[in-house]
PDB file of N, CA and C in Angstrom:
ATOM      1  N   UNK A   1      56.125  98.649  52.306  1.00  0.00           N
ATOM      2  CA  UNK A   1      55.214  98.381  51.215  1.00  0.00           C
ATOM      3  C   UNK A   1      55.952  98.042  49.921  1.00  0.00           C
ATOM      4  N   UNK A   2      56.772  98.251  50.056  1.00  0.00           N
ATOM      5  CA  UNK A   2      58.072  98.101  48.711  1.00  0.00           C
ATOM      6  C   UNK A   2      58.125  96.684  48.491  1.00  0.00           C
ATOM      7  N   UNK A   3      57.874  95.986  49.268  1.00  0.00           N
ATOM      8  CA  UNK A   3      57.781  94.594  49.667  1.00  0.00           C
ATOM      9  C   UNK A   3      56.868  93.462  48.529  1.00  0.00           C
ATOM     10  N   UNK A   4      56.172  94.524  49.320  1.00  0.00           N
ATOM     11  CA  UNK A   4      54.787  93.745  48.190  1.00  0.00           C
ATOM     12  C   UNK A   4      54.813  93.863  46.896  1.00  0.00           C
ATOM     13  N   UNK A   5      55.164  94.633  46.197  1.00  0.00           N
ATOM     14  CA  UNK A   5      54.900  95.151  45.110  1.00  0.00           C
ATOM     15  C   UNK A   5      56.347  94.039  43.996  1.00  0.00           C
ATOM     16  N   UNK A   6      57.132  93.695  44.621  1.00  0.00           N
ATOM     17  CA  UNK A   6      58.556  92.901  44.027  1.00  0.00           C
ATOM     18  C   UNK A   6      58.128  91.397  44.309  1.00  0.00           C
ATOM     19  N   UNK A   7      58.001  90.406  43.001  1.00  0.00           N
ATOM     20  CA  UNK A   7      57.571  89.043  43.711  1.00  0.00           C
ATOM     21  C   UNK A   7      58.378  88.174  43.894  1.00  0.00           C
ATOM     22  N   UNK A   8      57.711  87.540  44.867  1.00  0.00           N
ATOM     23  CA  UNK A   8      59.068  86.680  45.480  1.00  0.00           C
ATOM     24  C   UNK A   8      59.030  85.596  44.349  1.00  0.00           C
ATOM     25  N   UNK A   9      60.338  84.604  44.385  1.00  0.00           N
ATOM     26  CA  UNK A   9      61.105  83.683  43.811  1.00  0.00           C
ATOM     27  C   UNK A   9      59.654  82.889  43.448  1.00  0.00           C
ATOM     28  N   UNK A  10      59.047  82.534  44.891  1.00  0.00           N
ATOM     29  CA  UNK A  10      57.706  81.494  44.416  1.00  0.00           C
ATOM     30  C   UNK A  10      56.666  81.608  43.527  1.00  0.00           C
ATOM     31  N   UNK A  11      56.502  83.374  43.680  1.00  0.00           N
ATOM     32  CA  UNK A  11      55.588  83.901  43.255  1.00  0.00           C
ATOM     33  C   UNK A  11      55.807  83.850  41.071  1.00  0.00           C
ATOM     34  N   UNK A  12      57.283  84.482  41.464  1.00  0.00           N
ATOM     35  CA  UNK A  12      58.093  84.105  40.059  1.00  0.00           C
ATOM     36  C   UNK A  12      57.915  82.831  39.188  1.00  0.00           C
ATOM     37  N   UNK A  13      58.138  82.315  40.454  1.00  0.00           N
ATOM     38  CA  UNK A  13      57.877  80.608  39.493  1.00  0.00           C
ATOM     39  C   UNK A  13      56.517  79.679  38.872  1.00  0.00           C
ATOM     40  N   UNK A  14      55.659  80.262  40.080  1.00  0.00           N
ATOM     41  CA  UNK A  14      54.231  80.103  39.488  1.00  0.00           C
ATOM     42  C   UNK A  14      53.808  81.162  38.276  1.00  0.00           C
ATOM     43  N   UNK A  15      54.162  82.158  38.197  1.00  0.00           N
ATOM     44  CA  UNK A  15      54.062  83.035  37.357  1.00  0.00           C
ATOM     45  C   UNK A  15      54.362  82.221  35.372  1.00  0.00           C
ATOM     46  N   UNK A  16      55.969  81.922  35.819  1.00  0.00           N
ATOM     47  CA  UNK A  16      56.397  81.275  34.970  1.00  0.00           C
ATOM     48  C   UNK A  16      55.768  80.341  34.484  1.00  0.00           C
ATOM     49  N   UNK A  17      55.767  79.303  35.208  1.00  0.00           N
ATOM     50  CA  UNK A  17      55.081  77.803  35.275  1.00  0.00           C
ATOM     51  C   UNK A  17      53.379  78.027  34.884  1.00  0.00           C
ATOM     52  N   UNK A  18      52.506  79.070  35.311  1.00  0.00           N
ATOM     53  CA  UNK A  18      51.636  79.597  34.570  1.00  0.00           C
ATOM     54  C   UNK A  18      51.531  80.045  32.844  1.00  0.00           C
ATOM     55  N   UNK A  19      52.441  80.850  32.486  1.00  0.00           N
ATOM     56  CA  UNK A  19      52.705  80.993  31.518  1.00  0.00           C
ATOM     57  C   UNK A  19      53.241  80.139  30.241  1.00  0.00           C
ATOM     58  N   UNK A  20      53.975  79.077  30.639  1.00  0.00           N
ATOM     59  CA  UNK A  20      54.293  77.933  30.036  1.00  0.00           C
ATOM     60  C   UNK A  20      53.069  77.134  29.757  1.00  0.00           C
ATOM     61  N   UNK A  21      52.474  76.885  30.950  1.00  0.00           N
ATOM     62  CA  UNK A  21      51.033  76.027  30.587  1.00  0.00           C
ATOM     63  C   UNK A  21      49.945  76.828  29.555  1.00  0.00           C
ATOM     64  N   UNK A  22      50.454  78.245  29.601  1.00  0.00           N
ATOM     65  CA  UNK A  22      49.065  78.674  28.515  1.00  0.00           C
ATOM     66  C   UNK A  22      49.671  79.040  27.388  1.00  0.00           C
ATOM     67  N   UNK A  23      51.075  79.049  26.895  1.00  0.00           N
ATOM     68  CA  UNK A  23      51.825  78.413  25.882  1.00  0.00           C
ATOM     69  C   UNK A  23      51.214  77.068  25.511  1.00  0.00           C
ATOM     70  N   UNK A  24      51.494  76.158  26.004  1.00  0.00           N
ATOM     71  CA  UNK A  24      50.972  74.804  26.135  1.00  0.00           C
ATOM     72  C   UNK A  24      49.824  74.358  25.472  1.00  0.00           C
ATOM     73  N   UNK A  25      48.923  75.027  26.496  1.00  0.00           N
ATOM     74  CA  UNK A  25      47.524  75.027  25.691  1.00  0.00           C
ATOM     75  C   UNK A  25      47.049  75.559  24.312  1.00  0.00           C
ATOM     76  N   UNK A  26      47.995  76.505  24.310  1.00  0.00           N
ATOM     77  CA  UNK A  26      47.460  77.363  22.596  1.00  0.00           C
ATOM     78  C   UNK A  26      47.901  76.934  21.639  1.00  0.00           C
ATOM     79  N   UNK A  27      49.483  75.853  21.720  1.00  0.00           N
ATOM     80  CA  UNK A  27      50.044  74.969  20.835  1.00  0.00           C
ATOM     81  C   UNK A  27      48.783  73.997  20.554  1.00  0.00           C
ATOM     82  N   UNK A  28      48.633  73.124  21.868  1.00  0.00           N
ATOM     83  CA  UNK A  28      47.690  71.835  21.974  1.00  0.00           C
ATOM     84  C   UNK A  28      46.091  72.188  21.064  1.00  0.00           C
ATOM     85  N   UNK A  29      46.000  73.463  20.790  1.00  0.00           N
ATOM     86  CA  UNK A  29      44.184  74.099  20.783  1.00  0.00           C
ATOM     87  C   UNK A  29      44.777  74.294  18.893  1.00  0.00           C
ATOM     88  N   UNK A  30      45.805  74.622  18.790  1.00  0.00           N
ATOM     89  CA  UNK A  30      46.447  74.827  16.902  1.00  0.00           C
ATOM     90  C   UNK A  30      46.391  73.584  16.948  1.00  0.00           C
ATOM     91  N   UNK A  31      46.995  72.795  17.276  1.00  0.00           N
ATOM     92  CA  UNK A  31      47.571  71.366  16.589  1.00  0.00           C
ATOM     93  C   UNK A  31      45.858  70.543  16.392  1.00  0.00           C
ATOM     94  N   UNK A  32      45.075  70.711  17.240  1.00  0.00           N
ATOM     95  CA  UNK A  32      43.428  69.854  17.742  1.00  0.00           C
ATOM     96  C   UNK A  32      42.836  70.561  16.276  1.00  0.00           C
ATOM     97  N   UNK A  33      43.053  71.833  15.978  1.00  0.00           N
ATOM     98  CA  UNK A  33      42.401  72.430  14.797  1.00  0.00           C
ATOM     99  C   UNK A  33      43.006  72.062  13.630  1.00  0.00           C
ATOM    100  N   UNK A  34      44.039  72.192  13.447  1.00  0.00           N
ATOM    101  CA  UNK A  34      44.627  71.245  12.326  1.00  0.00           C
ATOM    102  C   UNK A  34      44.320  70.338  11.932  1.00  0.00           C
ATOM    103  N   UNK A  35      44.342  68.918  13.250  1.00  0.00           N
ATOM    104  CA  UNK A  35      43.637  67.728  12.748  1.00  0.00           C
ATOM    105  C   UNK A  35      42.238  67.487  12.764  1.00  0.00           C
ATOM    106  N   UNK A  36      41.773  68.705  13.043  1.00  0.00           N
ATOM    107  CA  UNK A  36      40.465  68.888  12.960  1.00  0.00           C
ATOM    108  C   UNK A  36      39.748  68.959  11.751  1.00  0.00           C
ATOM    109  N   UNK A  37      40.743  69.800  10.856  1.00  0.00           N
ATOM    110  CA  UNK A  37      40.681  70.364   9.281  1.00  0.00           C
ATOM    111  C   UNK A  37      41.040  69.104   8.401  1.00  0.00           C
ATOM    112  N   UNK A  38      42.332  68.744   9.064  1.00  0.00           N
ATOM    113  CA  UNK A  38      42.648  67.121   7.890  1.00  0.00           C
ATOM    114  C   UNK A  38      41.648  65.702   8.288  1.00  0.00           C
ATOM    115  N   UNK A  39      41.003  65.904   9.176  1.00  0.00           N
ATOM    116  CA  UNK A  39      40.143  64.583   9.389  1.00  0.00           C
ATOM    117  C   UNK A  39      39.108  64.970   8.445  1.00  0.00           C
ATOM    118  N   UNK A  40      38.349  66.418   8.294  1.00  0.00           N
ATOM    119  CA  UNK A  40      37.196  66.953   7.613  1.00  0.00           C
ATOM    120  C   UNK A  40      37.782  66.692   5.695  1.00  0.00           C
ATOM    121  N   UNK A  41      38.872  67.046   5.774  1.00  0.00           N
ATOM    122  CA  UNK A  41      39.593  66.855   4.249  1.00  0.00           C
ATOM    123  C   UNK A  41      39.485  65.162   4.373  1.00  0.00           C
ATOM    124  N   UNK A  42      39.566  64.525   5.115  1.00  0.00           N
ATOM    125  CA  UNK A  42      40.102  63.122   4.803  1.00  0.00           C
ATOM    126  C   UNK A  42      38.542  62.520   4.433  1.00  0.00           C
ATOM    127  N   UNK A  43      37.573  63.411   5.155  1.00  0.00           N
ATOM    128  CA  UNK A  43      36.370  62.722   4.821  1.00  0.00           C
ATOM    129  C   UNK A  43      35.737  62.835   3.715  1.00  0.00           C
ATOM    130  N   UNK A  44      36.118  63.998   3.286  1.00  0.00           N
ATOM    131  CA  UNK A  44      35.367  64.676   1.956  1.00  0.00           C
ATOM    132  C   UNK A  44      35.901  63.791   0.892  1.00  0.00           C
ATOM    133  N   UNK A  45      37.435  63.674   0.941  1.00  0.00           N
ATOM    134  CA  UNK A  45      38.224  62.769   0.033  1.00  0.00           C
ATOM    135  C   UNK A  45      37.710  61.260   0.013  1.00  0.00           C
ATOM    136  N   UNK A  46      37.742  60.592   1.090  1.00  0.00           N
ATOM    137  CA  UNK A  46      37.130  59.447   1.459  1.00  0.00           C
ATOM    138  C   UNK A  46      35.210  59.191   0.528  1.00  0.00           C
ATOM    139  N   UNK A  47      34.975  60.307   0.927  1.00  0.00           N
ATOM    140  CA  UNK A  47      33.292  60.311  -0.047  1.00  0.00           C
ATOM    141  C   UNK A  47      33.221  60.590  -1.170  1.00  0.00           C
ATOM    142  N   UNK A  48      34.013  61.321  -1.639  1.00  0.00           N
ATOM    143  CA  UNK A  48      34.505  61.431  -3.174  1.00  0.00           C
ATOM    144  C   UNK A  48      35.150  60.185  -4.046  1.00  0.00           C
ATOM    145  N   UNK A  49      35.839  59.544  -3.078  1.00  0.00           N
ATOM    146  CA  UNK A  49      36.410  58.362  -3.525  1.00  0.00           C
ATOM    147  C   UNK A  49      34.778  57.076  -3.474  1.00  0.00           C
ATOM    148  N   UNK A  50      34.519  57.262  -2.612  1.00  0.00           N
ATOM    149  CA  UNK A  50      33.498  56.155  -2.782  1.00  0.00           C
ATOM    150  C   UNK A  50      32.131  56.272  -4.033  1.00  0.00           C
ATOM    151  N   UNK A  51      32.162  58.015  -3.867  1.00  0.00           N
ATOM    152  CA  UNK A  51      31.272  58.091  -5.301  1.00  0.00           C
ATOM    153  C   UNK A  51      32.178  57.716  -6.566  1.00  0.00           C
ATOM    154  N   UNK A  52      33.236  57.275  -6.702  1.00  0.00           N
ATOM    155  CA  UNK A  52      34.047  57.355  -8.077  1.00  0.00           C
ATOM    156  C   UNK A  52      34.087  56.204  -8.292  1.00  0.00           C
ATOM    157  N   UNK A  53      33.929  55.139  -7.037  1.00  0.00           N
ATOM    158  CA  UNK A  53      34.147  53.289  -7.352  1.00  0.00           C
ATOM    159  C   UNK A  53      32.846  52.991  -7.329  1.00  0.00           C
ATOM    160  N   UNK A  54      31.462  53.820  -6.720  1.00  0.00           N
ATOM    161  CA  UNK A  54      30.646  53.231  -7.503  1.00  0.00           C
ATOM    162  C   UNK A  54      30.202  53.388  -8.720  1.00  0.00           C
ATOM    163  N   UNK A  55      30.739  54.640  -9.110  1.00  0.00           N
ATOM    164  CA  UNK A  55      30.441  54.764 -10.677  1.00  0.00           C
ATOM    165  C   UNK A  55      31.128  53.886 -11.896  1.00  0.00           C
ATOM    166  N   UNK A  56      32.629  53.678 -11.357  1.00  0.00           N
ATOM    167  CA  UNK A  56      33.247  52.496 -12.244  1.00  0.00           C
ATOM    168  C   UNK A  56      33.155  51.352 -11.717  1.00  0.00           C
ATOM    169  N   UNK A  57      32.346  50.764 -10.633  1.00  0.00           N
ATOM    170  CA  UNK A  57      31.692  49.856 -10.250  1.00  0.00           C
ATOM    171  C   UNK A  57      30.672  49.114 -11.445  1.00  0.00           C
ATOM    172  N   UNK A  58      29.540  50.418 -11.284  1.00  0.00           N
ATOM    173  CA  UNK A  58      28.517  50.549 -12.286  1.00  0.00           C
ATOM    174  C   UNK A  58      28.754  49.947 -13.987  1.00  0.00           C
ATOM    175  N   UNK A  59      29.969  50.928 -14.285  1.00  0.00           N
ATOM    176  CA  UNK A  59      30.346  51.114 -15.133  1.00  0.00           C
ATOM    177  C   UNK A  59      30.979  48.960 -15.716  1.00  0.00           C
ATOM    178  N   UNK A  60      31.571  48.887 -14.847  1.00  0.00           N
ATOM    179  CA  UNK A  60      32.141  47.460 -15.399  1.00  0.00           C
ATOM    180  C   UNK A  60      31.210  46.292 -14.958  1.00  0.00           C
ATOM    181  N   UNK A  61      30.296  46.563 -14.510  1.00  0.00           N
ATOM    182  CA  UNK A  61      29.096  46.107 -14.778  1.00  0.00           C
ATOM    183  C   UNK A  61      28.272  45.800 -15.684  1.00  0.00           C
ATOM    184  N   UNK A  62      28.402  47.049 -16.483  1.00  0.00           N
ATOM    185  CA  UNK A  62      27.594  46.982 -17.975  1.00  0.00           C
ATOM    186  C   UNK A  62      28.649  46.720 -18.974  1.00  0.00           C
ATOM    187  N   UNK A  63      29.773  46.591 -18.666  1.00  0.00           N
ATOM    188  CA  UNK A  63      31.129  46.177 -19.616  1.00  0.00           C
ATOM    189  C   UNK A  63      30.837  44.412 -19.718  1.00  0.00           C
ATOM    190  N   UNK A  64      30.792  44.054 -18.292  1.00  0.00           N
ATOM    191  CA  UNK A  64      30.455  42.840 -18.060  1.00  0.00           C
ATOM    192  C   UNK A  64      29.357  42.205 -19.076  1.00  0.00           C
ATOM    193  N   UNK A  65      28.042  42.855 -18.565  1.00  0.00           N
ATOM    194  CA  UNK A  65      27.078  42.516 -19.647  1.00  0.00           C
ATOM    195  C   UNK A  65      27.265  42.713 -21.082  1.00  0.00           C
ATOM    196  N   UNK A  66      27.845  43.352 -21.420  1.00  0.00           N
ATOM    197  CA  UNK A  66      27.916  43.594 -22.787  1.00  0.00           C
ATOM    198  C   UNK A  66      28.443  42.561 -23.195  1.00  0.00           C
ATOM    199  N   UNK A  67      29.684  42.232 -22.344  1.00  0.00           N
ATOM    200  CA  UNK A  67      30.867  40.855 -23.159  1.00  0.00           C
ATOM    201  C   UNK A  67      30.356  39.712 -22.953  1.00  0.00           C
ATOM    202  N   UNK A  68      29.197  39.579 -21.899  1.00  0.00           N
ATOM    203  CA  UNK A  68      28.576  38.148 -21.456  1.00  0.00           C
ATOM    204  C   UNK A  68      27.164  37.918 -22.557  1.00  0.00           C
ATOM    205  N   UNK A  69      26.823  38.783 -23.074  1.00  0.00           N
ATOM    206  CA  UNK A  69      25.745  38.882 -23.879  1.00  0.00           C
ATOM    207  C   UNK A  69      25.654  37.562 -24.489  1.00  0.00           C
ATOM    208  N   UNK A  70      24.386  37.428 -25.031  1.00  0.00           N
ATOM    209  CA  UNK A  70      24.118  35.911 -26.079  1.00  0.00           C
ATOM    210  C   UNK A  70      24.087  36.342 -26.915  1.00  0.00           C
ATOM    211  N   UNK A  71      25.272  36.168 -28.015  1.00  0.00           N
ATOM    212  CA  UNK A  71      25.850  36.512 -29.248  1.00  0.00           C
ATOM    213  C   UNK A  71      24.792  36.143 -30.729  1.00  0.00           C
ATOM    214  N   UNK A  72      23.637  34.953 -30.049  1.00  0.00           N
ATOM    215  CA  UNK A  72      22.731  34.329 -30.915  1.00  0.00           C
ATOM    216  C   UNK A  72      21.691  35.701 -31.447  1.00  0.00           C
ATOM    217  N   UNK A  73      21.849  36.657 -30.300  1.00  0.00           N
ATOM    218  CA  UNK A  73      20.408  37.634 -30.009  1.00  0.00           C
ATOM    219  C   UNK A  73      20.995  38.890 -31.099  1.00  0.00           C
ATOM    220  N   UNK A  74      22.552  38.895 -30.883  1.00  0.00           N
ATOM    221  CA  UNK A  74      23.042  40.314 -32.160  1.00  0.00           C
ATOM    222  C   UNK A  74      23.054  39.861 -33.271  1.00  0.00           C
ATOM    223  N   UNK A  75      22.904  40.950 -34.407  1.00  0.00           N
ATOM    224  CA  UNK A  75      22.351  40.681 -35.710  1.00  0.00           C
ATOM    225  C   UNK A  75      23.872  40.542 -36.092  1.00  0.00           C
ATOM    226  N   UNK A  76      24.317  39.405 -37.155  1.00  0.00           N
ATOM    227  CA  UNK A  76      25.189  39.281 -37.849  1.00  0.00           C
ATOM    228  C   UNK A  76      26.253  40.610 -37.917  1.00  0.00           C
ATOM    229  N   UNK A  77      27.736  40.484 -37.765  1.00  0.00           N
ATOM    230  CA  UNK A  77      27.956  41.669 -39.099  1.00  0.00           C
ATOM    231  C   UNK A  77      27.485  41.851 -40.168  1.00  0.00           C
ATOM    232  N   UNK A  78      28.033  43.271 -41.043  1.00  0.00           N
ATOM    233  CA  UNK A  78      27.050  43.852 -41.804  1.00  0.00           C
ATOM    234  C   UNK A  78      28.596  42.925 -43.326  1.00  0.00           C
ATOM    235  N   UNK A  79      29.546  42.071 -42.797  1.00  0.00           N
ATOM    236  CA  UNK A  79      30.224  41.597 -44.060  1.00  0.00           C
ATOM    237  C   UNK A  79      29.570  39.647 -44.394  1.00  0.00           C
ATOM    238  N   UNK A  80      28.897  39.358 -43.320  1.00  0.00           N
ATOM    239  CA  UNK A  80      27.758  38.453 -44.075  1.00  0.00           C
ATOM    240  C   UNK A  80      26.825  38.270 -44.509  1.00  0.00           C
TER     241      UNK A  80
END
């Protein structure tokens, strides 16, 4: 019975070769969460950025109009 209880070489190696793979996996399952976290950051950044170009979008828009204005329609300066 002494036998059983000591594992053989094969038994060893699957053992091993088991253990490596669930090493493996718990690296592969950190690294998936990581880029899990920077894709969620990349999006937030990404939507933040798009609210900021339409606001200076907006913004040089009415810069636009202002400088395109018909100069006939503003009242004189106040030195003529």
């Amino acid at each position: 019975m002494q036998h059983d209880l000591i594992p053989s070489a094969r038994e060893k190696a699957l053992e091993d070769r088991l253990i490596e793979l669930e090493m493996r996996v718990s690296f592969q399952e950190q690294a998936l969460a990581e880029l899990s976290d920077a894709l969620a950051d990349a999006r937030i950044e990404g939507a933040r950025n798009t609210d900021v170009l339409r606001v200076l979008l907006e913004d040089l828009g009415k810069v636009r109009s202002a400088l395109n204005a018909d100069s006939a329609s503003e009242p004189p300066p106040p030195h003529y």
